[in-house]
C-alpha atoms as a PDB file:
ATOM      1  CA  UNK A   1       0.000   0.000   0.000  1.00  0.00           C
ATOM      2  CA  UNK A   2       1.139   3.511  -0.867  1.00  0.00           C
ATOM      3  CA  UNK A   3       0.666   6.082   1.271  1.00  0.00           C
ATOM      4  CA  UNK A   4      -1.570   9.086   0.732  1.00  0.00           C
ATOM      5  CA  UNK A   5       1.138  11.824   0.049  1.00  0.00           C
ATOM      6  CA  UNK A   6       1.518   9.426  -3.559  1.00  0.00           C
ATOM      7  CA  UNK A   7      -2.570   8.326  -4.057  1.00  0.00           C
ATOM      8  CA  UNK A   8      -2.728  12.493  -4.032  1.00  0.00           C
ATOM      9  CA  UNK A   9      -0.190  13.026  -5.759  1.00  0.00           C
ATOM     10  CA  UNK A  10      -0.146  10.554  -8.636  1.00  0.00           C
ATOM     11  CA  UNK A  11      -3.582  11.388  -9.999  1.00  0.00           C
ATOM     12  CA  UNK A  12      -1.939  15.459 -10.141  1.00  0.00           C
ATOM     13  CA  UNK A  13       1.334  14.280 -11.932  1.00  0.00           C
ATOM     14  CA  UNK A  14      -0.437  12.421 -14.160  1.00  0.00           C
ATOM     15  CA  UNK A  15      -2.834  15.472 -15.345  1.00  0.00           C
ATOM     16  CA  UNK A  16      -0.164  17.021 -16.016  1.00  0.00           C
ATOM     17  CA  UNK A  17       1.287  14.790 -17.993  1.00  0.00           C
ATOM     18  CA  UNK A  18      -1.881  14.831 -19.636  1.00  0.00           C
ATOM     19  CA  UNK A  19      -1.950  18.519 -20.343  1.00  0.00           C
ATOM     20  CA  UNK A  20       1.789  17.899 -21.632  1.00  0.00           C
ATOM     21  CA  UNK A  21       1.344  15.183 -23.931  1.00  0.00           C
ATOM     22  CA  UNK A  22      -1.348  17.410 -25.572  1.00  0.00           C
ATOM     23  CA  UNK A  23       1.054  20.361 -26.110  1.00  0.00           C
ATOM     24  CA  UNK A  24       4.426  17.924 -26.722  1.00  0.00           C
ATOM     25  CA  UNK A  25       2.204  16.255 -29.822  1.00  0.00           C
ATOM     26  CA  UNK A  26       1.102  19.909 -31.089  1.00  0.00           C
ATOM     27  CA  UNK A  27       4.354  20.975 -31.333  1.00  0.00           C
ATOM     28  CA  UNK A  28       6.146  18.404 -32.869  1.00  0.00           C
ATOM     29  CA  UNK A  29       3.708  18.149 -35.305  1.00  0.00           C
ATOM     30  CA  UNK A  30       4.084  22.119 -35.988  1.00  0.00           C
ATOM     31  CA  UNK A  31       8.149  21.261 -36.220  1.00  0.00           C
ATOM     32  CA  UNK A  32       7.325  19.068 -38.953  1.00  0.00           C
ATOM     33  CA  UNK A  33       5.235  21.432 -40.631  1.00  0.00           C
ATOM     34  CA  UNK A  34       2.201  18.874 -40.077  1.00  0.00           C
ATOM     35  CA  UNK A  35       3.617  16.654 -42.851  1.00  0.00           C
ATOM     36  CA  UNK A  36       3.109  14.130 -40.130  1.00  0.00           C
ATOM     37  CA  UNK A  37       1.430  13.203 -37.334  1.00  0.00           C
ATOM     38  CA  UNK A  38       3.527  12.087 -34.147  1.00  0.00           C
ATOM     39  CA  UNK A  39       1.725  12.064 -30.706  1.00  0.00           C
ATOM     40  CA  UNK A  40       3.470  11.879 -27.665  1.00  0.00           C
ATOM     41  CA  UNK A  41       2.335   8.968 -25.153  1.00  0.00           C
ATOM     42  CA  UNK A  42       4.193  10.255 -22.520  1.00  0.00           C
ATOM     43  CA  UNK A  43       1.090   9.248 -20.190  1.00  0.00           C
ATOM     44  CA  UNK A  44       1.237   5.738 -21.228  1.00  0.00           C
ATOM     45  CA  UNK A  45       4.695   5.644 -20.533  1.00  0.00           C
ATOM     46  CA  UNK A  46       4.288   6.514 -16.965  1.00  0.00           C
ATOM     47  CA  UNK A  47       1.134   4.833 -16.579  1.00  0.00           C
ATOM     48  CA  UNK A  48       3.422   1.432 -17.240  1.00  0.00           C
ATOM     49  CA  UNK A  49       5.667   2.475 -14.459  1.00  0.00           C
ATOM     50  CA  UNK A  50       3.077   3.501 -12.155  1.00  0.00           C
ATOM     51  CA  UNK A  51       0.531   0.436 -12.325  1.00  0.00           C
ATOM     52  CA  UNK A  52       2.254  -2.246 -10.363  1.00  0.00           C
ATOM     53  CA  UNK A  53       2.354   0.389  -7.321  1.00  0.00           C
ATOM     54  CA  UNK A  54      -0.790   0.606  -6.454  1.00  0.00           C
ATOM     55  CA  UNK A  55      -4.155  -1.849  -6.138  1.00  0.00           C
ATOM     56  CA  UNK A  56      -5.927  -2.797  -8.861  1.00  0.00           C
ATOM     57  CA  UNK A  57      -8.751  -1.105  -7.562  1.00  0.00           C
ATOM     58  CA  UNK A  58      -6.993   2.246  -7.260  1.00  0.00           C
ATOM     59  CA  UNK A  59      -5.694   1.727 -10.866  1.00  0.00           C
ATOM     60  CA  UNK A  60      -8.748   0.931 -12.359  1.00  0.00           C
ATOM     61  CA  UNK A  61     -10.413   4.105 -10.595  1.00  0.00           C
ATOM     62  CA  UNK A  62      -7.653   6.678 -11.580  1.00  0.00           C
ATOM     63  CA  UNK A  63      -7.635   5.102 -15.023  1.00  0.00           C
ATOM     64  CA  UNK A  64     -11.003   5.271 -15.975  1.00  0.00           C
ATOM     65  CA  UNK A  65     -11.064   9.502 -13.946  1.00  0.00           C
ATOM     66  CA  UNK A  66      -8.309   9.932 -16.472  1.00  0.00           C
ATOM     67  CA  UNK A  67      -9.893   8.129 -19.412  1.00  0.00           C
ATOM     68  CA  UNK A  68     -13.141  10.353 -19.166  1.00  0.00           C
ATOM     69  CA  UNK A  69     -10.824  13.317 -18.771  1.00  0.00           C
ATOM     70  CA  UNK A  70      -8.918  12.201 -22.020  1.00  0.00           C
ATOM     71  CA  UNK A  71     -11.881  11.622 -24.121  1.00  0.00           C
ATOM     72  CA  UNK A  72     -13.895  15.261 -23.031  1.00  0.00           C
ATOM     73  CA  UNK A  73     -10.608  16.901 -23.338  1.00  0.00           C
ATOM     74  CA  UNK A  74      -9.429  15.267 -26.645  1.00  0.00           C
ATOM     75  CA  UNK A  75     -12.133  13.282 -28.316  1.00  0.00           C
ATOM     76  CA  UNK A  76     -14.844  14.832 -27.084  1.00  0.00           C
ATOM     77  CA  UNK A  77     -17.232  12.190 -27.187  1.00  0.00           C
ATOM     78  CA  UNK A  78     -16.790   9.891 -23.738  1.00  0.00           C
ATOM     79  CA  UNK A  79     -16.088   6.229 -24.165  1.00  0.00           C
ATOM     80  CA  UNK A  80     -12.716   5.165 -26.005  1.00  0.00           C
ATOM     81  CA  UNK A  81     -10.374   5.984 -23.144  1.00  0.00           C
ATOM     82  CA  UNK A  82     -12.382   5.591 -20.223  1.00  0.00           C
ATOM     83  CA  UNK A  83     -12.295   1.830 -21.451  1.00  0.00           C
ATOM     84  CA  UNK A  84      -8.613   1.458 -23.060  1.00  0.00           C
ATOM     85  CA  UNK A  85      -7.306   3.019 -19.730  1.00  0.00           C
ATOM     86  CA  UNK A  86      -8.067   0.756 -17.472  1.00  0.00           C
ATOM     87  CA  UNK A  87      -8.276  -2.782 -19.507  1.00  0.00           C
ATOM     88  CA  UNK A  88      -4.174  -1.405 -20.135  1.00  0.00           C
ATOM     89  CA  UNK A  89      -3.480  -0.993 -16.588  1.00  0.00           C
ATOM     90  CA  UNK A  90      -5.180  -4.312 -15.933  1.00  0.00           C
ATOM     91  CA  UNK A  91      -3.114  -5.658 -18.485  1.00  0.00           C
ATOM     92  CA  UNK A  92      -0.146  -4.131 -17.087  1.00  0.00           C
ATOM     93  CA  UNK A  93      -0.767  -5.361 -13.854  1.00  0.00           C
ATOM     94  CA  UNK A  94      -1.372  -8.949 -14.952  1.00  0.00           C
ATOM     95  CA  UNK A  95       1.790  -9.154 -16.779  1.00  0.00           C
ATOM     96  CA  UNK A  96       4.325  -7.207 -14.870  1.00  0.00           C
ATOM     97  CA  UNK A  97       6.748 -10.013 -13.940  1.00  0.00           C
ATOM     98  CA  UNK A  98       7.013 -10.235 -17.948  1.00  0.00           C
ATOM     99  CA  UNK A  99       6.655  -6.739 -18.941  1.00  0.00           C
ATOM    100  CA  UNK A 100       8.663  -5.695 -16.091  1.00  0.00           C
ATOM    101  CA  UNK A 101      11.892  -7.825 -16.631  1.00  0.00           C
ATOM    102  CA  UNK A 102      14.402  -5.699 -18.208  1.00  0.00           C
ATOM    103  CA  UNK A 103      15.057  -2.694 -20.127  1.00  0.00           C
ATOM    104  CA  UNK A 104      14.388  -4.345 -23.287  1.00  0.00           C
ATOM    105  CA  UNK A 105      11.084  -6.018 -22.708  1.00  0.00           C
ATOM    106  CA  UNK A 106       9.869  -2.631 -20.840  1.00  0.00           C
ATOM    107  CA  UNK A 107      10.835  -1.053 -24.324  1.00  0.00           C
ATOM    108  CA  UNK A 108       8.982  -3.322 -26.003  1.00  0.00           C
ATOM    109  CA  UNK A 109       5.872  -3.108 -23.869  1.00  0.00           C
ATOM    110  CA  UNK A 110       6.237   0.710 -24.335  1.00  0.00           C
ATOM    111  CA  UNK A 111       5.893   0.392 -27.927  1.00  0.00           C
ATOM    112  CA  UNK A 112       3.126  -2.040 -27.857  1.00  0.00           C
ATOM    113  CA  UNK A 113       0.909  -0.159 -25.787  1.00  0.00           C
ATOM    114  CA  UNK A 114       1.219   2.490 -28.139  1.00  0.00           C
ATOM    115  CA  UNK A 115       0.482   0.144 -30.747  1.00  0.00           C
ATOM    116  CA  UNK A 116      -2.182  -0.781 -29.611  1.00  0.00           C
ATOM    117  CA  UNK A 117      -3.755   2.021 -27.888  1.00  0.00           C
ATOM    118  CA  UNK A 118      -3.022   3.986 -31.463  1.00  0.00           C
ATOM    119  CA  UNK A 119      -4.780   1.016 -33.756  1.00  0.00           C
ATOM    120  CA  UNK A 120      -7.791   0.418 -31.324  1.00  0.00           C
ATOM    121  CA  UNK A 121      -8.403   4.526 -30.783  1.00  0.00           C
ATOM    122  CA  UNK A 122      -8.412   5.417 -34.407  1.00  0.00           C
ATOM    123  CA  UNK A 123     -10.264   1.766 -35.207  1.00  0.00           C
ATOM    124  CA  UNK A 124     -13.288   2.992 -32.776  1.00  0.00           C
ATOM    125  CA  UNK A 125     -13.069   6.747 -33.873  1.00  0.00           C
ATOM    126  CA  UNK A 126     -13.682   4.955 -37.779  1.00  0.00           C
ATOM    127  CA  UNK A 127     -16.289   2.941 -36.169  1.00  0.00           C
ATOM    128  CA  UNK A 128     -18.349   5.061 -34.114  1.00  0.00           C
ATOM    129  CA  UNK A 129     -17.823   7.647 -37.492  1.00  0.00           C
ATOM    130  CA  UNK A 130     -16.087  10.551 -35.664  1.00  0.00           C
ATOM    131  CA  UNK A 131     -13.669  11.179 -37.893  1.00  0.00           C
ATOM    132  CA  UNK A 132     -12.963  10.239 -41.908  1.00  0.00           C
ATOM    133  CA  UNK A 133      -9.380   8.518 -41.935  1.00  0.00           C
ATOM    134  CA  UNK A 134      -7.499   6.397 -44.444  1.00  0.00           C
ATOM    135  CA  UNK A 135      -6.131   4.084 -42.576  1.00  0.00           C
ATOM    136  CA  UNK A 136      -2.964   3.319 -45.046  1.00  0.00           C
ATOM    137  CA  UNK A 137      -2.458   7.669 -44.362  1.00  0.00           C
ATOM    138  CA  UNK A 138      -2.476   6.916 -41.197  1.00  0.00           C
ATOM    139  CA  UNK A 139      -0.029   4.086 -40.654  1.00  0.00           C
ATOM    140  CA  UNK A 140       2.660   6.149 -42.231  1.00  0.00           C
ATOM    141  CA  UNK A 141       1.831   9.395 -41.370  1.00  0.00           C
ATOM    142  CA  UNK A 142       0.832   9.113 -37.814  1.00  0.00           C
ATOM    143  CA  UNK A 143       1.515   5.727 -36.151  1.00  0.00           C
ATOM    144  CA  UNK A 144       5.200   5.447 -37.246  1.00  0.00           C
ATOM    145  CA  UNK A 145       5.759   8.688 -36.295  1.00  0.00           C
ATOM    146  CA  UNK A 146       4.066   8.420 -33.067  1.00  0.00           C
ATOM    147  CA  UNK A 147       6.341   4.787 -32.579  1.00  0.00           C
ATOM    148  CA  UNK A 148       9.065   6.581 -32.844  1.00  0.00           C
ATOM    149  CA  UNK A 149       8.292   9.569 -30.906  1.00  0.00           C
ATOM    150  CA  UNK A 150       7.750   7.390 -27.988  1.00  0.00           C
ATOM    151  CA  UNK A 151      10.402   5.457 -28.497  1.00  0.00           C
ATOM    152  CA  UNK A 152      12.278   8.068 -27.800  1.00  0.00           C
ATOM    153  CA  UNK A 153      10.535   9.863 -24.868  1.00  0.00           C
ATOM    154  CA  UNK A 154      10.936   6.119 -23.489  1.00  0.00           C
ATOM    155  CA  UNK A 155      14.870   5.780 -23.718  1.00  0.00           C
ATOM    156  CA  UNK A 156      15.244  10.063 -22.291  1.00  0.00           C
ATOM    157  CA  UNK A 157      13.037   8.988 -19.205  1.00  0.00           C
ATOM    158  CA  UNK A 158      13.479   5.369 -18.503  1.00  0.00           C
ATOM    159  CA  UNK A 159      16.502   6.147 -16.097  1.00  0.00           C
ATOM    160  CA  UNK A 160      14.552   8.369 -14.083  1.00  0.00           C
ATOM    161  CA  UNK A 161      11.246   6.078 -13.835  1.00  0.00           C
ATOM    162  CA  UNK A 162      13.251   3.067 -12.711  1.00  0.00           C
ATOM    163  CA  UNK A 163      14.960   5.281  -9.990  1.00  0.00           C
ATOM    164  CA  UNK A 164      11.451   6.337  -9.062  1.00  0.00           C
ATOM    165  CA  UNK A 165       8.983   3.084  -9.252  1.00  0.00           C
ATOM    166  CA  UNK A 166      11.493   0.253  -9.292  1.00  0.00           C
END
């Protein structure tokens, strides 16, 4: 069990974060003169680290707060994240002595929550007929880019999470 000073102060940090990721993806994609697309996960990234220190209770309650909070302030339309959240956390949590292990395999889990919260976002947002997408356009223009955005962001902080939460 954590104590209270970090169940307060986890749900901030991660706002921010939220807030951040927002502004890191608008101005990368203003760098690259919005020839592509790349959208910084940052949140993700620290939700990974995060999950296996608290309940699975807690997660799945700060999860889903910061799902809706994701989808009003992104999407606009409530739903996507306040489901792909928490199933990722439990997911997370489930698999942590795997995803966990090393550098490499938290690398790779990195990248394949991104993958997949990426393909099952814009898959719903074709779906539920939010948004009009080519999903070839996509691929290249916004999930590669978005890869290997993260993939960086992952390597800069990975020092400093594993000080932190391991």
């Amino acid at each position: 069990m954590k104590s209270s000073k970090e169940k307060i102060l986890t749900p901030i940090i991660l706002f921010l974060i939220l807030l951040l990721d927002g502004q890191l993806s608008r101005f990368f994609i203003g760098l690259l003169s919005g020839q592509c697309y790349p959208i910084s996960h940052l949140l993700l990234i620290y939700m990974i680290f995060i999950s296996i220190n608290f309940s699975r209770t807690f997660n799945l309650v700060l999860f889903m707060g910061l799902g809706l909070i994701y989808d009003v302030y992104y999407l606009h339309v409530i739903g996507i994240f306040v489901i792909l959240f928490p199933l990722l956390s439990a997911f997370i949590i489930y698999m942590n002595d795997v995803l966990l292990l090393n550098r490499l395999t938290r690398f790779l889990s990195v990248i394949t929550a991104v993958f997949l919260i990426e393909i099952v976002s814009v898959t719903l947002v074709l779906l539920l007929k939010l948004a009009a997408i080519d999903f070839s356009h996509f691929i290249i223009f916004s999930l590669v880019p978005t890869l290997l955005l993260n993939a960086v962001f992952f390597l800069v902080f990975q020092s400093l999470f594993e000080k932190v939460y391991l």
